[in-house]
C-alpha atoms as a PDB file:
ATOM      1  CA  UNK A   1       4.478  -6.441  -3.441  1.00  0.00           C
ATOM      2  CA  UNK A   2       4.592  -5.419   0.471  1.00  0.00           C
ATOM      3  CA  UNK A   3       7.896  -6.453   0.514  1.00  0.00           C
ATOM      4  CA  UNK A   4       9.485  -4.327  -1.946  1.00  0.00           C
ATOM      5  CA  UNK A   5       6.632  -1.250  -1.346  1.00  0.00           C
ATOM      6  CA  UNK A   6       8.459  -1.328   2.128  1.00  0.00           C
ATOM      7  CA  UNK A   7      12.227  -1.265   0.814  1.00  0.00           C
ATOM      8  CA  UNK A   8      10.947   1.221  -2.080  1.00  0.00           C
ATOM      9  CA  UNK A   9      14.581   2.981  -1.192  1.00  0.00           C
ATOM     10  CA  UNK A  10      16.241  -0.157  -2.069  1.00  0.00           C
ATOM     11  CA  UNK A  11      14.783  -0.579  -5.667  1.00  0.00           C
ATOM     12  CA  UNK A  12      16.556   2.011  -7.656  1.00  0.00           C
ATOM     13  CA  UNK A  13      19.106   5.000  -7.050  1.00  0.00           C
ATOM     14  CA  UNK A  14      19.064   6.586 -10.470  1.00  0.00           C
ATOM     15  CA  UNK A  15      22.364   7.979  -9.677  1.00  0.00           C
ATOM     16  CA  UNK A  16      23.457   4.707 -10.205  1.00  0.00           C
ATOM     17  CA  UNK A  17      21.952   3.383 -12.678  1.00  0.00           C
ATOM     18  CA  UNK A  18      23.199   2.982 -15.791  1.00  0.00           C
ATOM     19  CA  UNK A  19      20.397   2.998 -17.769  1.00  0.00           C
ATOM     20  CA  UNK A  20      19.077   6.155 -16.532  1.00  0.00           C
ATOM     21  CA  UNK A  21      18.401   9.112 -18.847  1.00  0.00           C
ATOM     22  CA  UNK A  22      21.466  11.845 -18.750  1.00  0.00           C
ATOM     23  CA  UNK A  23      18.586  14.004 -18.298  1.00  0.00           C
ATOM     24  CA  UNK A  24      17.817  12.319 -14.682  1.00  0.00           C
ATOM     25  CA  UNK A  25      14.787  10.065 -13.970  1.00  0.00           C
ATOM     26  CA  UNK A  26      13.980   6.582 -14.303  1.00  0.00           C
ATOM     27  CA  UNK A  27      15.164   4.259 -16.780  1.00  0.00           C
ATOM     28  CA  UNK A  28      13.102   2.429 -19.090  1.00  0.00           C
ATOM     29  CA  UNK A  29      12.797  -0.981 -16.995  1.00  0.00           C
ATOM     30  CA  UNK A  30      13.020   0.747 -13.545  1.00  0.00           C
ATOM     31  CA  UNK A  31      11.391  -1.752 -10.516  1.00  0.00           C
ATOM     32  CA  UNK A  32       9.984   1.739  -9.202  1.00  0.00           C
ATOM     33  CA  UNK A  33       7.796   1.606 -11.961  1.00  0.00           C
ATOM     34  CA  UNK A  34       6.507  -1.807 -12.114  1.00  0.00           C
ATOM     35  CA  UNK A  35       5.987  -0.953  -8.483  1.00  0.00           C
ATOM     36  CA  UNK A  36       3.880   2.156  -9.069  1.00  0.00           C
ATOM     37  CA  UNK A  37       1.897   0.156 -11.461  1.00  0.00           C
ATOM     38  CA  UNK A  38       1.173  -2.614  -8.928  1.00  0.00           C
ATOM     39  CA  UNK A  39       0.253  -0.532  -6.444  1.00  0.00           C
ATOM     40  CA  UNK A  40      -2.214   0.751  -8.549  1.00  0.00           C
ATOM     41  CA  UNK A  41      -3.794  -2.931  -9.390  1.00  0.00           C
ATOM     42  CA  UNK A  42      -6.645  -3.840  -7.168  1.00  0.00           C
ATOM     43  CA  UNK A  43      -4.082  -5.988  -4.677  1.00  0.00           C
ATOM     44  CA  UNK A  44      -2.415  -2.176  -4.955  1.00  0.00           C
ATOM     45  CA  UNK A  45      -5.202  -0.333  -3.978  1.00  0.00           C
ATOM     46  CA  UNK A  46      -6.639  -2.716  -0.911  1.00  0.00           C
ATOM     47  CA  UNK A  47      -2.829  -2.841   0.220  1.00  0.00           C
ATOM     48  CA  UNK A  48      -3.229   1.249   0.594  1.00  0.00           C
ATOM     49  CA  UNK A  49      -6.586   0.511   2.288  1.00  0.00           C
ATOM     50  CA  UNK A  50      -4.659  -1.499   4.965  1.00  0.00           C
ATOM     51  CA  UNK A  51      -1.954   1.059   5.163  1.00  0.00           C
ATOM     52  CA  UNK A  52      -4.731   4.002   5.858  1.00  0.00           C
ATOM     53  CA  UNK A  53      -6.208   1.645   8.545  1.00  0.00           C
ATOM     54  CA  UNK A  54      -2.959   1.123  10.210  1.00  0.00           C
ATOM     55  CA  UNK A  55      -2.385   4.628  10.363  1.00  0.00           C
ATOM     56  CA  UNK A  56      -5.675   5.687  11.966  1.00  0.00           C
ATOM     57  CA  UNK A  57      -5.689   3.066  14.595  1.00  0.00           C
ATOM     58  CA  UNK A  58      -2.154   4.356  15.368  1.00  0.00           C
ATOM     59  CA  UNK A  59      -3.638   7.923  15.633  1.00  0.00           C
ATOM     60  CA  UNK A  60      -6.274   6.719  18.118  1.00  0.00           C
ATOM     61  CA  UNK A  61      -8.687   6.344  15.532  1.00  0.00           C
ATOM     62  CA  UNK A  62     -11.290   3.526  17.268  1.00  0.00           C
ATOM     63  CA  UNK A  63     -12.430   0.969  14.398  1.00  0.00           C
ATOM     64  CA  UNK A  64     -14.219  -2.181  15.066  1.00  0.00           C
ATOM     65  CA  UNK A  65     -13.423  -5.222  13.579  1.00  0.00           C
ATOM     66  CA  UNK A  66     -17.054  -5.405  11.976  1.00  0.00           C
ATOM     67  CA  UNK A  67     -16.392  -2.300   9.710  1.00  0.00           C
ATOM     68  CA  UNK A  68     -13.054  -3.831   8.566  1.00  0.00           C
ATOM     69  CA  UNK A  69     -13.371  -6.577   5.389  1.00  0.00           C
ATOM     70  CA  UNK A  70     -11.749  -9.417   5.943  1.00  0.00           C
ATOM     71  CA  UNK A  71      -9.408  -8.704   2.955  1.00  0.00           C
ATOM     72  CA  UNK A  72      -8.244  -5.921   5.138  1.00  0.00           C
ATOM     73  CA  UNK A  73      -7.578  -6.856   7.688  1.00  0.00           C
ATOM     74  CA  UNK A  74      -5.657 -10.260   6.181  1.00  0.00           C
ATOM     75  CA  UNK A  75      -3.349  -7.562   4.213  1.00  0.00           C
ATOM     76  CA  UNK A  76      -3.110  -5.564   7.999  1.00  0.00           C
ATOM     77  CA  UNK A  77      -1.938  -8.765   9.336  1.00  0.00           C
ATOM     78  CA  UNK A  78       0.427  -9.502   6.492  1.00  0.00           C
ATOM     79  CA  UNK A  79       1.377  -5.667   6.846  1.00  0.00           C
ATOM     80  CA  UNK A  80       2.340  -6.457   9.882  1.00  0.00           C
ATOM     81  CA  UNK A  81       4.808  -9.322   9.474  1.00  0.00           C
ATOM     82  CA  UNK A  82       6.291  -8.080   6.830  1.00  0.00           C
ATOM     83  CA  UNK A  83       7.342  -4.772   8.744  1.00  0.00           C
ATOM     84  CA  UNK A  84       8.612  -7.273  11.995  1.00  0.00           C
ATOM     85  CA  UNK A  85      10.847  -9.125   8.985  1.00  0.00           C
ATOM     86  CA  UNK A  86      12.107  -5.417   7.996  1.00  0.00           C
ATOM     87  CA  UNK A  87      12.807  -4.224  11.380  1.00  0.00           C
ATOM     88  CA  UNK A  88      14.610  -7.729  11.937  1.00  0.00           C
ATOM     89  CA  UNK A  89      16.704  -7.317   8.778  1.00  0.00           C
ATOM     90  CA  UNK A  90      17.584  -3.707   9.782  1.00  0.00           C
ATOM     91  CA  UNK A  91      18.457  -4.714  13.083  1.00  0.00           C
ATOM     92  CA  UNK A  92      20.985  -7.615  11.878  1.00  0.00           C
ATOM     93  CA  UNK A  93      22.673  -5.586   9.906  1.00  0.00           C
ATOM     94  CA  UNK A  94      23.920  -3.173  12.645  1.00  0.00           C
ATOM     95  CA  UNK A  95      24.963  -5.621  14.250  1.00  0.00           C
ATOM     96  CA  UNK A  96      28.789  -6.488  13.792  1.00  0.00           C
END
């Protein structure tokens, strides 16, 4: 799920899509939706938890490790990697 919640861009272009409604919108199997939904499961939910902690230690925010679960901080560190494998993949691909 972090993998595609951080290429969210990648999963659909309606514009494209053939199954899309004339009317615009998603179609009826659209990934953005089973991705919605996931991120809404309890895996969902702690992965916005990690997200939210990210963010505030990058605005200065202090947090100690105590007041972090460890299921936290285990998605923070998968976070993490994840985003390094993204940057990686962005970066090969401008490169001729």
């Amino acid at each position: 799920m972090i993998h595609w919640a951080l290429r969210r861009d990648e999963l659909c272009d309606p514009g494209l899509c053939l199954d899309a409604p004339d009317e615009g919108g998603r179609c009826d199997h659209c990934p953005l939706d089973r991705l919605d939904a996931a991120q809404s499961s309890e895996m969902g939910l702690l992965l916005r938890r990690a997200l939210d902690l990210r963010a505030a230690l990058k605005l200065g925010v202090r947090i100690n490790l105590d007041e972090i679960s460890a299921d936290e901080f285990r998605a923070m560190v998968i976070l993490e990697e994840e985003q390094e494998k993204l940057d990686r993949e962005r970066l090969d691909a401008r490169r001729p």
